[in-house]
C-alpha atoms as a PDB file:
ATOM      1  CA  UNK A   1     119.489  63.362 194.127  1.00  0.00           C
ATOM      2  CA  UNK A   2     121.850  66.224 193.632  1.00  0.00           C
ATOM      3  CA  UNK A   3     119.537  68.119 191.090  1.00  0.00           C
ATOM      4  CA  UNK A   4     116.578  67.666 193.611  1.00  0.00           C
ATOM      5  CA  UNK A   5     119.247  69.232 196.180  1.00  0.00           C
ATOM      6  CA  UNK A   6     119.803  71.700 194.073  1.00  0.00           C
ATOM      7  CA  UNK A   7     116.032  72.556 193.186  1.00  0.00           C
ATOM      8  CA  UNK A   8     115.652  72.695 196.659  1.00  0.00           C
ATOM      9  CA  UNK A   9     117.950  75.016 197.319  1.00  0.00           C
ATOM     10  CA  UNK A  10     116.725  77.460 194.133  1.00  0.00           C
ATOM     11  CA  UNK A  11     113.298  77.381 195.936  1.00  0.00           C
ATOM     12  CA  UNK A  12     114.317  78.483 199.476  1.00  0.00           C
ATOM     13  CA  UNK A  13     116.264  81.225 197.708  1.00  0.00           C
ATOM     14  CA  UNK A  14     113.229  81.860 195.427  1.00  0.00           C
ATOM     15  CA  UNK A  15     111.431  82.480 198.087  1.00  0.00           C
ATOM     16  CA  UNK A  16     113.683  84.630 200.252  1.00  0.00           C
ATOM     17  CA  UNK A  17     113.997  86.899 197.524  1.00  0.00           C
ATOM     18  CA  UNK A  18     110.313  87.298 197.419  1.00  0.00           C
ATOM     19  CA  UNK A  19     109.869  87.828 201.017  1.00  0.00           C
ATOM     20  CA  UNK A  20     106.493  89.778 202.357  1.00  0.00           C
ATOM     21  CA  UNK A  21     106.919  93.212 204.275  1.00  0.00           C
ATOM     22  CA  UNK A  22     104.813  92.702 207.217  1.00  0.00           C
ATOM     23  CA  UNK A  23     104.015  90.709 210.275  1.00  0.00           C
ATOM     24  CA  UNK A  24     100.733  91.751 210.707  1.00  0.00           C
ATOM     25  CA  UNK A  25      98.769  89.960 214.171  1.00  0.00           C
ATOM     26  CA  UNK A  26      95.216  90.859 213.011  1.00  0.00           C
ATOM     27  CA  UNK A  27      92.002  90.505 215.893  1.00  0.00           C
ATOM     28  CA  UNK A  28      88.568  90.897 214.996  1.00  0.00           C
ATOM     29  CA  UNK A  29      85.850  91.070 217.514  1.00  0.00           C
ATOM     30  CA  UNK A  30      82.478  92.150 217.552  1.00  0.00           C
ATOM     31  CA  UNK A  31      81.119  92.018 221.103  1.00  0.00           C
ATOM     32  CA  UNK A  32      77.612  93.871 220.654  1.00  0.00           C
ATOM     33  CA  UNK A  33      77.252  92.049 217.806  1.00  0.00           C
ATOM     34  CA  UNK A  34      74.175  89.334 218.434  1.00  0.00           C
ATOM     35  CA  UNK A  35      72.773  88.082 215.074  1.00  0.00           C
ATOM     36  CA  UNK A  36      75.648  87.458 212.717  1.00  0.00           C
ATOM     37  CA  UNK A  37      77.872  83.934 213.432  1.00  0.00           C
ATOM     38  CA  UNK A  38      80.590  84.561 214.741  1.00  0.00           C
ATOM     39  CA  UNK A  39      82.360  82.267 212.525  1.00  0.00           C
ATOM     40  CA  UNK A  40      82.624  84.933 209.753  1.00  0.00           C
ATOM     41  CA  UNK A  41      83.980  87.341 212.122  1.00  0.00           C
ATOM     42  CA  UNK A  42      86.926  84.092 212.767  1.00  0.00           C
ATOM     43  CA  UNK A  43      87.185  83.635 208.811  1.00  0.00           C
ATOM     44  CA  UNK A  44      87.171  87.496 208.657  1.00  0.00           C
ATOM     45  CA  UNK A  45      90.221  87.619 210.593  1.00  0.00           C
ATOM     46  CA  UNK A  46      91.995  84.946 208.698  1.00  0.00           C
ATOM     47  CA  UNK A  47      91.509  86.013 205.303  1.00  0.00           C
ATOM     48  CA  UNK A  48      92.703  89.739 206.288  1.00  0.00           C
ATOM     49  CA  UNK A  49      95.999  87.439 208.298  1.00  0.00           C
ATOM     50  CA  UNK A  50      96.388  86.130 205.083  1.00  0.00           C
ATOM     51  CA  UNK A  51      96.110  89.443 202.764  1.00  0.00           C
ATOM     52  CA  UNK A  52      98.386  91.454 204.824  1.00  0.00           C
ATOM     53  CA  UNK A  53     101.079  88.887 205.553  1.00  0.00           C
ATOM     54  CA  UNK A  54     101.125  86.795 201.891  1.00  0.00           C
ATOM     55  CA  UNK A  55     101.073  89.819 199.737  1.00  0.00           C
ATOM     56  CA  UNK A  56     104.252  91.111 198.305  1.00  0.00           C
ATOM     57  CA  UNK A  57     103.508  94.932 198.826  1.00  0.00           C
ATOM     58  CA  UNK A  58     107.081  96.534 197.224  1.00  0.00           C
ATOM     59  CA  UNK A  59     109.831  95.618 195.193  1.00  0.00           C
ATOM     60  CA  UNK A  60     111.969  95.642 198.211  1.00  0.00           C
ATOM     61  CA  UNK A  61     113.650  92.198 199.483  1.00  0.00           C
ATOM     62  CA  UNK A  62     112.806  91.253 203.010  1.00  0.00           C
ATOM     63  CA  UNK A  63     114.784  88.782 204.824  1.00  0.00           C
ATOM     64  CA  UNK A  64     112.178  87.167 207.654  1.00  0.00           C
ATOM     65  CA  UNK A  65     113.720  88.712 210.382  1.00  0.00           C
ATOM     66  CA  UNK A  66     113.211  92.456 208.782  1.00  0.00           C
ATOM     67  CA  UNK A  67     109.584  91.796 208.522  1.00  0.00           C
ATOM     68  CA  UNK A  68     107.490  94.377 210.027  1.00  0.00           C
ATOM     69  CA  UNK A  69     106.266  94.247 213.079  1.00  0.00           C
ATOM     70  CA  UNK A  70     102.561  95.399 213.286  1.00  0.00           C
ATOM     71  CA  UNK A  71      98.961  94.664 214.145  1.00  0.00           C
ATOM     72  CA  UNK A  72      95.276  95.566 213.525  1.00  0.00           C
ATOM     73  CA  UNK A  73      92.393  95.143 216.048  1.00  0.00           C
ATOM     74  CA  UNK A  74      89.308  95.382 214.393  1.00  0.00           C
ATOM     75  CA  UNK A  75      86.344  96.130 216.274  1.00  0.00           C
ATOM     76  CA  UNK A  76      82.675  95.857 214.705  1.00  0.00           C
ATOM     77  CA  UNK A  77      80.238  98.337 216.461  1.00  0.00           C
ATOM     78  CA  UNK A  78      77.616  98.002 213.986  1.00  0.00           C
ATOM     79  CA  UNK A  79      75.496  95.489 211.785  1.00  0.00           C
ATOM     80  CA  UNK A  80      73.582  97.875 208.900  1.00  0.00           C
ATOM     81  CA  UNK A  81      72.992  93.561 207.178  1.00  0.00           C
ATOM     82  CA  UNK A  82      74.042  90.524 207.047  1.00  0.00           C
ATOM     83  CA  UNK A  83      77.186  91.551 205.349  1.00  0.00           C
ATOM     84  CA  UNK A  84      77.890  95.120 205.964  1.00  0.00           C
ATOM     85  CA  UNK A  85      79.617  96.265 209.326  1.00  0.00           C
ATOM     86  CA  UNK A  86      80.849  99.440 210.314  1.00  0.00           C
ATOM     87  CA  UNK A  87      83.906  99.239 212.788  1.00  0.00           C
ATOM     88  CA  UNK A  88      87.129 100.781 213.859  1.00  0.00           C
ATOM     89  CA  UNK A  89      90.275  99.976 213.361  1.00  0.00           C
ATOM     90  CA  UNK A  90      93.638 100.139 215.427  1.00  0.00           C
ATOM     91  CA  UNK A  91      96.982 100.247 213.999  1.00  0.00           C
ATOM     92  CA  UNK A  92     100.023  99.635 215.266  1.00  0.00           C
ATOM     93  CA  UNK A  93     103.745  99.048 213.692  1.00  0.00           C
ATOM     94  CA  UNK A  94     107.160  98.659 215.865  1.00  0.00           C
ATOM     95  CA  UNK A  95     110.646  99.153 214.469  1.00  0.00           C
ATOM     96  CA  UNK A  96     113.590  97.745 216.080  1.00  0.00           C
ATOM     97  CA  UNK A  97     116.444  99.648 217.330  1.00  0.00           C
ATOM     98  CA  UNK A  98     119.874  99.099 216.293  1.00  0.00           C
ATOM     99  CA  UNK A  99     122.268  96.610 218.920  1.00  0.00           C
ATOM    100  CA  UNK A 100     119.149  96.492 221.350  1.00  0.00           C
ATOM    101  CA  UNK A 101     116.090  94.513 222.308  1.00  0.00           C
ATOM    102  CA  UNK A 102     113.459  97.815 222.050  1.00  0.00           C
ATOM    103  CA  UNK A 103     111.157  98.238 219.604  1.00  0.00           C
ATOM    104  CA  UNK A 104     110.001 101.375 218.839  1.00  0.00           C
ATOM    105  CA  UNK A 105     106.772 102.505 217.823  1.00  0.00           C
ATOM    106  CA  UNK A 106     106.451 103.950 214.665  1.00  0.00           C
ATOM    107  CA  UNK A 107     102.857 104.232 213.964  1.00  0.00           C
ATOM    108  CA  UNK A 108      99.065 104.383 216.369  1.00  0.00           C
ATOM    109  CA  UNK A 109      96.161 105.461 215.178  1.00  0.00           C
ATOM    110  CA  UNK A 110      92.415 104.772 215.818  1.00  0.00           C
ATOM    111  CA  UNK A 111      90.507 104.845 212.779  1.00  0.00           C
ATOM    112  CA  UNK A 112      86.630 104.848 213.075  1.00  0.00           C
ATOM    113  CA  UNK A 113      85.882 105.628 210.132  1.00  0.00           C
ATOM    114  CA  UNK A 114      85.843 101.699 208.922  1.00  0.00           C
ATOM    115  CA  UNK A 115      83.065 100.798 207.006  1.00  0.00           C
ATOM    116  CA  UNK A 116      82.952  97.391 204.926  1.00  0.00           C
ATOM    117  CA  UNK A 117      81.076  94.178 203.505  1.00  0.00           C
ATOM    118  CA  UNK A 118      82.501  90.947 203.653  1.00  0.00           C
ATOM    119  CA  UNK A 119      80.296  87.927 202.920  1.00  0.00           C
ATOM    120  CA  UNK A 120      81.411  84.187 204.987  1.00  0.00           C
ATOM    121  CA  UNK A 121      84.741  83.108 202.732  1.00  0.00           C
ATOM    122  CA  UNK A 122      85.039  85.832 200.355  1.00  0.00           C
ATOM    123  CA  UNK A 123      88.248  86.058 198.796  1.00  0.00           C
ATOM    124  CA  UNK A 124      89.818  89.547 199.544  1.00  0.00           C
ATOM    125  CA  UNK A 125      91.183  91.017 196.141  1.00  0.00           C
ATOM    126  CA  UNK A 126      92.320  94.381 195.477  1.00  0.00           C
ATOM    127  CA  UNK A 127      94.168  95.846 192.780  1.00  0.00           C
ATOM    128  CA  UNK A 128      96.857  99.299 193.415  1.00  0.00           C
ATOM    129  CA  UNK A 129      95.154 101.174 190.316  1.00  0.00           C
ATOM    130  CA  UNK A 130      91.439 100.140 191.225  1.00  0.00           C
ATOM    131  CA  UNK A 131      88.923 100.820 193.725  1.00  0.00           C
ATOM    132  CA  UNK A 132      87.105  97.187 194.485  1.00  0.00           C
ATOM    133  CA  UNK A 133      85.918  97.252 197.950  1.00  0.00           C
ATOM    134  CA  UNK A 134      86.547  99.392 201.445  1.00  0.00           C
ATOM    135  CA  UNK A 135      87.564  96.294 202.710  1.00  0.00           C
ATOM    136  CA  UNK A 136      90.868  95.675 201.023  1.00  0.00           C
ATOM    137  CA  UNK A 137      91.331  99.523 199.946  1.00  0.00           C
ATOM    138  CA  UNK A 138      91.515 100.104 203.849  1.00  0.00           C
ATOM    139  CA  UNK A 139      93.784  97.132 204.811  1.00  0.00           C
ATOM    140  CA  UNK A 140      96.234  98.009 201.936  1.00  0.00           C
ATOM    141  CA  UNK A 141      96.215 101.606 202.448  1.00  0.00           C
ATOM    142  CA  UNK A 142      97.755 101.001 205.942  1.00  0.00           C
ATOM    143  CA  UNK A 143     100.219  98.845 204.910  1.00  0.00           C
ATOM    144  CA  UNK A 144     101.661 100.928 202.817  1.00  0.00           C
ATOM    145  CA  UNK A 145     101.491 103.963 205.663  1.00  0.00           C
ATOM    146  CA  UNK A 146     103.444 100.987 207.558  1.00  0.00           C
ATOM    147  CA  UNK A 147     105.926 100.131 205.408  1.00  0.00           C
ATOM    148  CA  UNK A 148     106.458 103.943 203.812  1.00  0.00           C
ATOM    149  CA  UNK A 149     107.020 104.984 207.597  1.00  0.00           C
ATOM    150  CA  UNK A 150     109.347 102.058 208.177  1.00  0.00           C
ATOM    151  CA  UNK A 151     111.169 102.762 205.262  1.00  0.00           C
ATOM    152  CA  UNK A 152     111.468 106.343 206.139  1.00  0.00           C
ATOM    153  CA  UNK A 153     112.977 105.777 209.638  1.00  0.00           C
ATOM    154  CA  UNK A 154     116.014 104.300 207.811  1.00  0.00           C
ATOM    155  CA  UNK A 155     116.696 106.093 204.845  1.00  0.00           C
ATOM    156  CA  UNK A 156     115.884 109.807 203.822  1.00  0.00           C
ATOM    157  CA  UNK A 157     112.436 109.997 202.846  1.00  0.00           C
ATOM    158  CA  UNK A 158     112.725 106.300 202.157  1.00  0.00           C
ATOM    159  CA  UNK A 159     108.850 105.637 202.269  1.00  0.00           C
ATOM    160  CA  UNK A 160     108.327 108.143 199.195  1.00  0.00           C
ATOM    161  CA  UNK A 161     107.138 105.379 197.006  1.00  0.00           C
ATOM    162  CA  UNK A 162     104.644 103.625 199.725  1.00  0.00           C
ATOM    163  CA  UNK A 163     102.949 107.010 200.314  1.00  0.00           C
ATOM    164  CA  UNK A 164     102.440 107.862 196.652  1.00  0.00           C
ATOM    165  CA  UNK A 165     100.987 104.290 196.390  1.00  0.00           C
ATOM    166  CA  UNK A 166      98.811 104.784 199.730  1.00  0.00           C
ATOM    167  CA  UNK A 167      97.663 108.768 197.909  1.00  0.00           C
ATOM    168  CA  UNK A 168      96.411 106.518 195.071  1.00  0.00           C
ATOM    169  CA  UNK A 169      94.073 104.207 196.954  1.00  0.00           C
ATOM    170  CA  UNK A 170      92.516 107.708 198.238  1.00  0.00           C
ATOM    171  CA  UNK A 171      91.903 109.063 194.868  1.00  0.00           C
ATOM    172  CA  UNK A 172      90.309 105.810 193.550  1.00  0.00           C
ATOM    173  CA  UNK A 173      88.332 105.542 196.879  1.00  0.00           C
ATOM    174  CA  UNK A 174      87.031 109.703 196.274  1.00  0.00           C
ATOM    175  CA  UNK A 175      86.003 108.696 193.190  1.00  0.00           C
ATOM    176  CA  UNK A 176      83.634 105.752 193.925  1.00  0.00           C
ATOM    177  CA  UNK A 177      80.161 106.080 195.200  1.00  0.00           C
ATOM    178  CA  UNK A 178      81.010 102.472 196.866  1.00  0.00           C
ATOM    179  CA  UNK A 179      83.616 103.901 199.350  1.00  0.00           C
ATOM    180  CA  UNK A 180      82.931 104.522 202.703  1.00  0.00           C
ATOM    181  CA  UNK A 181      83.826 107.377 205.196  1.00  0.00           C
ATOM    182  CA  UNK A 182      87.144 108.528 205.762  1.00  0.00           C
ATOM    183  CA  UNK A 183      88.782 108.965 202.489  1.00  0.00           C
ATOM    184  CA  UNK A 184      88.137 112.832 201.324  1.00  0.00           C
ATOM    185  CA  UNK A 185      89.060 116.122 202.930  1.00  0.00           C
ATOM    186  CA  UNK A 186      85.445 117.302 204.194  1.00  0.00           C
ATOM    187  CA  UNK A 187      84.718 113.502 206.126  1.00  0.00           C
ATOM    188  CA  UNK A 188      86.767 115.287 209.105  1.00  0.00           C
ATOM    189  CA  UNK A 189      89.934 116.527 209.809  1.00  0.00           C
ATOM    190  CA  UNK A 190      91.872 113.547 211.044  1.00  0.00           C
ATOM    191  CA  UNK A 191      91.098 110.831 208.427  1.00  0.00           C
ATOM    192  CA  UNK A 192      93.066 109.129 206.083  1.00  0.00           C
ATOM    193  CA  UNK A 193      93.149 112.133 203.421  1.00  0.00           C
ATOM    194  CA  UNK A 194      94.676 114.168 206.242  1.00  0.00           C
ATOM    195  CA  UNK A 195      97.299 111.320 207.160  1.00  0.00           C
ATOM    196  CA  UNK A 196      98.593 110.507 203.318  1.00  0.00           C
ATOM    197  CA  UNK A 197      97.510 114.489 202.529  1.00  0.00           C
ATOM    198  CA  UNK A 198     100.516 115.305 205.466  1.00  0.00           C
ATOM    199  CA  UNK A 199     103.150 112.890 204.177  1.00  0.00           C
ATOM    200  CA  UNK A 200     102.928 113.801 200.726  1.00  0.00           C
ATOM    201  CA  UNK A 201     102.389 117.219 200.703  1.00  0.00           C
ATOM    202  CA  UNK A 202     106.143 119.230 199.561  1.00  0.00           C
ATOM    203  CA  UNK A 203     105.226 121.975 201.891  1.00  0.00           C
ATOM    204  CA  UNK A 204     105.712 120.229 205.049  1.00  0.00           C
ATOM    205  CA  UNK A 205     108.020 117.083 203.232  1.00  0.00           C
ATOM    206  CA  UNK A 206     110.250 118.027 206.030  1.00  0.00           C
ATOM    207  CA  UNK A 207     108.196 115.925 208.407  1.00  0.00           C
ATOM    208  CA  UNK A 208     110.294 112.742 206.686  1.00  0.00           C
ATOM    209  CA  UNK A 209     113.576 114.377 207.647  1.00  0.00           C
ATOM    210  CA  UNK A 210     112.153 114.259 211.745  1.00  0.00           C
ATOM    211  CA  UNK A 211     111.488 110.667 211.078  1.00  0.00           C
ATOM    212  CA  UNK A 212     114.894 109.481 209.797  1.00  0.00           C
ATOM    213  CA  UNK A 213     116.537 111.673 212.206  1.00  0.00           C
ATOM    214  CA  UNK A 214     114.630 110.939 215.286  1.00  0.00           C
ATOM    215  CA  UNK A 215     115.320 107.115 214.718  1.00  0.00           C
ATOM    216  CA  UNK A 216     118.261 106.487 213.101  1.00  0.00           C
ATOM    217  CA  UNK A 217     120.457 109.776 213.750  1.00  0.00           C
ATOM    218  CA  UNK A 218     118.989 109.635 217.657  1.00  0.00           C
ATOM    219  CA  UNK A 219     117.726 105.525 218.521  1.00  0.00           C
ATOM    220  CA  UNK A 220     120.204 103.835 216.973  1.00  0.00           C
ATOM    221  CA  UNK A 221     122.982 106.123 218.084  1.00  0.00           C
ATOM    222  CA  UNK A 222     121.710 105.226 221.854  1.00  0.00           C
ATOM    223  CA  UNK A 223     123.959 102.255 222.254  1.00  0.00           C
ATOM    224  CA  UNK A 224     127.076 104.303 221.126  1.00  0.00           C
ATOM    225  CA  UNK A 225     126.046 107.320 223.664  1.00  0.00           C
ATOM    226  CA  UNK A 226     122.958 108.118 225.132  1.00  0.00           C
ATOM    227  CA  UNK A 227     123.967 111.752 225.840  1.00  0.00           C
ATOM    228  CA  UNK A 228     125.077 112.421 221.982  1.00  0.00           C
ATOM    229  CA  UNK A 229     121.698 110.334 220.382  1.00  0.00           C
ATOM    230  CA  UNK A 230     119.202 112.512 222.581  1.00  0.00           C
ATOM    231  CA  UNK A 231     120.224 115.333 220.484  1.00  0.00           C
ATOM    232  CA  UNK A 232     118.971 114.246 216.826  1.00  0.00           C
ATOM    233  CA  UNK A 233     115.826 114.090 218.641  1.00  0.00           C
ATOM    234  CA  UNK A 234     116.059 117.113 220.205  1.00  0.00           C
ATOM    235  CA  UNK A 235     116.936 118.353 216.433  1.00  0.00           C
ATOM    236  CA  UNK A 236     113.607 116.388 215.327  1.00  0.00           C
ATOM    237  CA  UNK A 237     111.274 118.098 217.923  1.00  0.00           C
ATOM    238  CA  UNK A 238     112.792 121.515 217.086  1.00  0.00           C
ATOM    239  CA  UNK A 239     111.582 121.007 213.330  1.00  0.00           C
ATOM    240  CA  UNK A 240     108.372 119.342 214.352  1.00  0.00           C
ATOM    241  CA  UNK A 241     107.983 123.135 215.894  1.00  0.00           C
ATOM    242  CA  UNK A 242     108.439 124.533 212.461  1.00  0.00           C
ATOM    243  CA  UNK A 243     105.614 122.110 211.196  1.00  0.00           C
ATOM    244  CA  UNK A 244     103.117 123.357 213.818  1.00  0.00           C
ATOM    245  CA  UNK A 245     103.933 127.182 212.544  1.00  0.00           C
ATOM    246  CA  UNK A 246     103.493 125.890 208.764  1.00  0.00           C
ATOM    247  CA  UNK A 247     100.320 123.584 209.391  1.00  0.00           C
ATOM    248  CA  UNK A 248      99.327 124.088 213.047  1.00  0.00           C
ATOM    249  CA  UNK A 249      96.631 121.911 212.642  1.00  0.00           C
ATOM    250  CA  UNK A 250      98.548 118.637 210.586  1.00  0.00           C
ATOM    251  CA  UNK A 251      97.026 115.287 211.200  1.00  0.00           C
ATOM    252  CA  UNK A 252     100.433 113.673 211.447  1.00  0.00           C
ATOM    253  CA  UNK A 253     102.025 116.200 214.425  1.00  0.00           C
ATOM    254  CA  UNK A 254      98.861 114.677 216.589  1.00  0.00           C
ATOM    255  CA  UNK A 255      99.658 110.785 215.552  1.00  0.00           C
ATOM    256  CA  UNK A 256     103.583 111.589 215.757  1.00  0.00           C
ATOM    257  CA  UNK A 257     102.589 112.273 219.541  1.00  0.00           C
ATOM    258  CA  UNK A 258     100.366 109.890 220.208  1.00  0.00           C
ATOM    259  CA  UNK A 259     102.840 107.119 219.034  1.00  0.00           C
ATOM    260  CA  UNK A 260     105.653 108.491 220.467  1.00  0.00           C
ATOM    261  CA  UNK A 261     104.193 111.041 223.529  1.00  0.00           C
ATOM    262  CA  UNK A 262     105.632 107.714 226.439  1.00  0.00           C
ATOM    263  CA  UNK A 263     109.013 107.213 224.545  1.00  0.00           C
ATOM    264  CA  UNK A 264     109.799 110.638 224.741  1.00  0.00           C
ATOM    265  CA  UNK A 265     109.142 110.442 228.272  1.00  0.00           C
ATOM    266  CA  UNK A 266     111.387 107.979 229.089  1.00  0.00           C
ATOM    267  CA  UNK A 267     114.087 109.245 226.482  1.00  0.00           C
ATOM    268  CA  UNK A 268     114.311 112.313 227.967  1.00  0.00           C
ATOM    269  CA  UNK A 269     113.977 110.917 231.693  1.00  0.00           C
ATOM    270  CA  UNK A 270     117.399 110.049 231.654  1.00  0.00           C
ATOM    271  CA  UNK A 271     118.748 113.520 230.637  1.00  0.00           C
ATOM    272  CA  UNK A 272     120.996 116.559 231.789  1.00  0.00           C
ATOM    273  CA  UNK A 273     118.685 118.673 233.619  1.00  0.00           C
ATOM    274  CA  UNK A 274     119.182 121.528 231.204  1.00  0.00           C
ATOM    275  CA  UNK A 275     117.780 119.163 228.398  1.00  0.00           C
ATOM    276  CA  UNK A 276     115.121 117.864 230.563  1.00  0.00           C
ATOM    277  CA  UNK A 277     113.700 121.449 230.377  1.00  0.00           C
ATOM    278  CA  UNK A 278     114.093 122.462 226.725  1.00  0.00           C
ATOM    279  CA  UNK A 279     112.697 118.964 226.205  1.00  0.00           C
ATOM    280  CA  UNK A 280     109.189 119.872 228.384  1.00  0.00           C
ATOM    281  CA  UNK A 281     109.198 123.104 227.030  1.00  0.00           C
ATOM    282  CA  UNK A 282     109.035 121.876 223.337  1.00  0.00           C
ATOM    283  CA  UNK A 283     107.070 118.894 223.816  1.00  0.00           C
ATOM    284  CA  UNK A 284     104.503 120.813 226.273  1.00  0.00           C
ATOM    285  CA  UNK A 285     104.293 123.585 222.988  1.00  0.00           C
ATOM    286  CA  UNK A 286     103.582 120.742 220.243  1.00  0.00           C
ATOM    287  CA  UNK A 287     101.212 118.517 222.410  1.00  0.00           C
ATOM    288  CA  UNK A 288      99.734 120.831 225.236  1.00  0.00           C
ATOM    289  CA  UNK A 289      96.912 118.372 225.825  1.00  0.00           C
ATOM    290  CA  UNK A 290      99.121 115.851 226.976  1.00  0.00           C
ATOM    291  CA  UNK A 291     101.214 118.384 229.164  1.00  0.00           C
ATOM    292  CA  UNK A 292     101.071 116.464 232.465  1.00  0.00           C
ATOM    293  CA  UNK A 293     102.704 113.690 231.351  1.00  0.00           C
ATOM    294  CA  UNK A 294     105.898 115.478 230.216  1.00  0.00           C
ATOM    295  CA  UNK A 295     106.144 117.545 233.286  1.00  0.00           C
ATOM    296  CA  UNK A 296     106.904 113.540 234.749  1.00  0.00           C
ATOM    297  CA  UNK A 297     110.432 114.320 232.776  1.00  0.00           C
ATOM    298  CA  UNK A 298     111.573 116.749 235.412  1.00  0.00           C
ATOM    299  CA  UNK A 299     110.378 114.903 238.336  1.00  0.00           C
ATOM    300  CA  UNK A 300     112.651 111.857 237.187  1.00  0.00           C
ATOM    301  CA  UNK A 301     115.823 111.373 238.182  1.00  0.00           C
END
């Protein structure tokens, strides 16, 4: 009895050792979709459930509660056959701030450049130093941008590794008549090139340093003193300026904002009225489009 006890034991450690990365909620619809049974499109959505959330993606140990927080919404717009869809896909990944209940979002992005096949119960394989289908290539490549991004937040340049991993699924898809749109440098100019091209580029590596000190030298600080934690982010937004002078047009200034553009809002809500304004100046510089919302800062009180 006591060896079985102890077995037991040996296997819950086991497998807390081995712990996945992610807790990925994954949706797949297809609403204009007529002629295809919607039963793959359910199986679909389990089997990519089951490749993001069972794989071990790092060498890292994971206790369950420091899983990663995420989801993907898949949405099929077109049937080219039976098995071949092209679709978007929505990312999102949360990371939790220290001593509070927020969650903060670390990554959105729409990607609709998400072509695939997938055939009723095929097993989803892939393999880091081989191209096999767009299917898995694009899953995995985002779950490393996830995790390297998570990873970054609390360490400096922490996600180094993830992002060479996610720059190799890029070359391997360039290379392969198979792959779909999205992965080289002429498909567009916000694609996932651009995205991986961004994070592991040494001209601009400083982009790692906003990261790490927007969330852990600013959010987790917030509990301590709100006043004293606005200013790492203030710090972060004033390099983010040096970025748009370097690379005024970088993929990864436009999906910093659009994940973060209604957190900054209410960050800076709360602030002196002298940082409310170098706040909206900044942030009305780096994402002009999106101006009207930040002038909402001043108006708060």
């Amino acid at each position: 009895m006591k060896s079985i006890g102890l077995f037991s034991i040996l296997l819950l450690v086991s497998h807390w050792l081995v712990a996945q990365e992610l807790n990925c909620q994954v949706r797949v619809i297809a609403p204009n979709i007529q002629s295809t049974d919607p039963k793959v499109f359910e199986t679909l959505q389990q089997s990519i459930f089951e490749f993001m959330n069972n794989r071990k993606w790092t060498n890292g140990n994971y206790k369950p509660e420091e899983k990663i927080e995420c989801s993907m919404l898949i949405s099929i717009t077109q049937e080219i056959s039976s098995d071949k869809f092209n679709s978007q896909i929505t990312i999102q990944s949360n990371r939790p701030v220290l001593n509070s209940s927020y969650n903060s979002p670390l990554l959105y992005i729409v990607d609709k450049d998400f072509a695939f096949q997938y055939a009723q119960f095929q097993a989803l394989e892939f393999n880091d130093n081989q191209f096999q289908d767009n299917l898995t290539s694009v899953l995995a490549y985002y779950a490393y941008m996830i995790i390297g991004l998570d990873e970054d937040s609390f360490a400096p340049k922490g996600g180094g590794n993830e992002f060479q991993k996610a720059n190799a699924i890029v070359t391997a898809a360039q290379s392969n008549a198979a792959a779909g749109p999205g992965w080289k440098a002429y498909d567009g100019t916000r694609n996932r090139y651009w995205l991986v091209n961004n994070l592991t580029n040494s001209k601009i590596d400083y982009i790692h340093e906003v990261i790490y000190k927007y969330h852990r030298g600013g959010l987790d600080k917030m509990y301590e003193n709100s006043n004293d934690a606005r200013k790492p982010i203030l710090d972060a937004l004033n390099i983010m300026n040096k970025l748009k002078e370097d690379a005024p047009n970088a993929m990864i200034t436009q999906v910093f904002f659009q994940t973060k553009g209604d957190e900054l809002v209410n960050i800076f809500s709360k602030a002196t009225p002298q940082e409310k304004a170098t706040a909206v100046q900044i942030l009305t510089q780096l994402d002009a489009s999106n101006s009207p919302k930040y002038q909402q800062i001043m108006k708060s009180n």
